[in-house]
Protein backbone atom coordinates (compact mmCIF):
# COMPACT_ATOMS: atom_id res chain seq x y z
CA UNK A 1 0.00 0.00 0.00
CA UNK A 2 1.48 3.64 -1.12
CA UNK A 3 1.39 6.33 1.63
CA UNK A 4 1.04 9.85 0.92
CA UNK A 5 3.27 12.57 1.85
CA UNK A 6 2.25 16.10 2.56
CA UNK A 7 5.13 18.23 0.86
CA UNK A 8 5.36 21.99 2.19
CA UNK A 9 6.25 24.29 -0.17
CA UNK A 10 8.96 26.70 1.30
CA UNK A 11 8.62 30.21 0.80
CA UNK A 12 11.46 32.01 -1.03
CA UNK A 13 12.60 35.16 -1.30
CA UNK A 14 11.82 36.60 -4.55
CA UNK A 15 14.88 37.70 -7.23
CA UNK A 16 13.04 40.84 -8.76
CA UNK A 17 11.98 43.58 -6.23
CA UNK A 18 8.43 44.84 -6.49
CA UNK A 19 7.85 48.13 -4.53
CA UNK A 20 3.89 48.58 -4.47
CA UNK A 21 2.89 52.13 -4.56
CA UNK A 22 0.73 53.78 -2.81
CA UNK A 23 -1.77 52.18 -0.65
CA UNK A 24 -1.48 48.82 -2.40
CA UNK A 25 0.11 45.55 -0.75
CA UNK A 26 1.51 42.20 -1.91
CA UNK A 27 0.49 39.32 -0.22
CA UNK A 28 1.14 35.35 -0.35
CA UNK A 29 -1.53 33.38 -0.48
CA UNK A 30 -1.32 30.30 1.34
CA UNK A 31 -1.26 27.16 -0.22
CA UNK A 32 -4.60 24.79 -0.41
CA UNK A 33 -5.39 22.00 1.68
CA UNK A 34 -4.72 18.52 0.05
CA UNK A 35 -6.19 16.65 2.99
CA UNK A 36 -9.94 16.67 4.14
CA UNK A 37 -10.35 17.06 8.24
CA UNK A 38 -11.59 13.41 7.69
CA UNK A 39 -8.15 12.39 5.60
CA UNK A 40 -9.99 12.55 1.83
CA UNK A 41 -7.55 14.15 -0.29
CA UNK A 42 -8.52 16.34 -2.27
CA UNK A 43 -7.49 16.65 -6.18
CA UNK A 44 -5.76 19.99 -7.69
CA UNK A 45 -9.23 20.88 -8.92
CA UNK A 46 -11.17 20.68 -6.20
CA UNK A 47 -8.89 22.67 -3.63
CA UNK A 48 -10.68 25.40 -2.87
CA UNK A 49 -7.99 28.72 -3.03
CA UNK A 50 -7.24 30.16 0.34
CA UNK A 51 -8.73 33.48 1.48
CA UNK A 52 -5.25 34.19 3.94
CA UNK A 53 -2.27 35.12 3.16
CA UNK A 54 0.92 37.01 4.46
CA UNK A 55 1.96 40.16 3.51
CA UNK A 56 5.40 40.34 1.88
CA UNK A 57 5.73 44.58 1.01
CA UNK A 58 3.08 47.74 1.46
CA UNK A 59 3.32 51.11 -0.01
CA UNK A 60 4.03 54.18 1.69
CA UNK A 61 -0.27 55.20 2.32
CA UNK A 62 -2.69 57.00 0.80
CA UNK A 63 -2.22 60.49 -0.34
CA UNK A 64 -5.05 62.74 1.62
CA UNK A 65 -5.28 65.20 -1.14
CA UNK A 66 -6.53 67.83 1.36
CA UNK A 67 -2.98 68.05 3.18
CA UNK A 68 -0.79 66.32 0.77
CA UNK A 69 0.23 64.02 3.34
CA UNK A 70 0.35 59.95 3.38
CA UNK A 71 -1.89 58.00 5.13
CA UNK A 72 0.11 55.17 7.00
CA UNK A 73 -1.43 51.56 6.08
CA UNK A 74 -2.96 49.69 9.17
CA UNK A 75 -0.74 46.29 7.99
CA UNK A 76 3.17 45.69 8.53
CA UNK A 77 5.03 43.26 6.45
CA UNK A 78 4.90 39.54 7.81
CA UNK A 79 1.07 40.05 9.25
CA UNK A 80 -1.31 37.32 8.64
CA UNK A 81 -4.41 38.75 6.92
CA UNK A 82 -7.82 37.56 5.53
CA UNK A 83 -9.07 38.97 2.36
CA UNK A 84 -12.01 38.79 0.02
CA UNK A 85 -12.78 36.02 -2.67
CA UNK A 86 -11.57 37.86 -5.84
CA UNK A 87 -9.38 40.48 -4.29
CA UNK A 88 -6.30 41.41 -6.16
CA UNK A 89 -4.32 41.04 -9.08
CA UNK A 90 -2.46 37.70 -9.44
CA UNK A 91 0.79 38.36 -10.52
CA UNK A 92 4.03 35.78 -11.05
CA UNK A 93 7.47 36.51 -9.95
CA UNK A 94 10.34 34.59 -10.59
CA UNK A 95 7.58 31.28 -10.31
CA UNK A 96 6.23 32.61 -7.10
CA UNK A 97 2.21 33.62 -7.23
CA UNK A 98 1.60 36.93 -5.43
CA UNK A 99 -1.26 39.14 -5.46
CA UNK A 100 -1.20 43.06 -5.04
CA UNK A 101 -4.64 44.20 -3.40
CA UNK A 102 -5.63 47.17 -2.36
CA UNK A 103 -5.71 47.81 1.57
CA UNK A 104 -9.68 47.90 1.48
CA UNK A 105 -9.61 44.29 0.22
CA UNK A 106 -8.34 43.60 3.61
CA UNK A 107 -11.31 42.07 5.79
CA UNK A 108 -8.76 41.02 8.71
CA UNK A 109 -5.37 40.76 10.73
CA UNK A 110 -4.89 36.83 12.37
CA UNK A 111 -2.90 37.73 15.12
């Protein structure tokens, strides 16, 4: 009988630097469950895509156009966060899948 054997991505750091500008963010998603609560594993098609990530960069805020000032974000790099179904842009860098959201897309901080 073959066992199965949970492999874990590890996270890299990326080659190209991407700077998002103002009050825009790039997050990693995390990677999908391949193994059902009840230990069904799950095909590639079927994984439903994770709603978390971590934030890898932020911009430097929103420009409040009355002062001409920057609005600091209310995320740091490395934070867990939750975010919306179809937030973001999915971008690919150097093989790694980011997205860059806007900070409104943000529903949550896991702390």
């Amino acid at each position: 009988m073959a066992t199965a054997t949970k492999t874990k991505k590890t996270a890299k750091k990326s080659t190209t630097a991407v700077r998002p500008l103002h009050d825009k963010i790039i997050v990693r998603r995390d990677e999908a469950e391949s193994v059902t609560a009840a230990g069904i594993f799950l095909p590639e098609s079927s994984k439903d895509r994770p709603k978390t990530g971590i934030v890898e960069a932020i911009g430097d805020g929103k420009l409040n156009t009355e002062t001409g000032d920057r609005i600091p974000l209310g995320v740091a790099v490395g934070e867990r966060v939750i975010f919306s179904s179809y937030a973001g842009t999915e971008i690919k860098l150097d093989g790694d899948e980011l997205l860059i959201m806007s900070e409104d897309e943000i529903l949550a901080i896991i702390d």
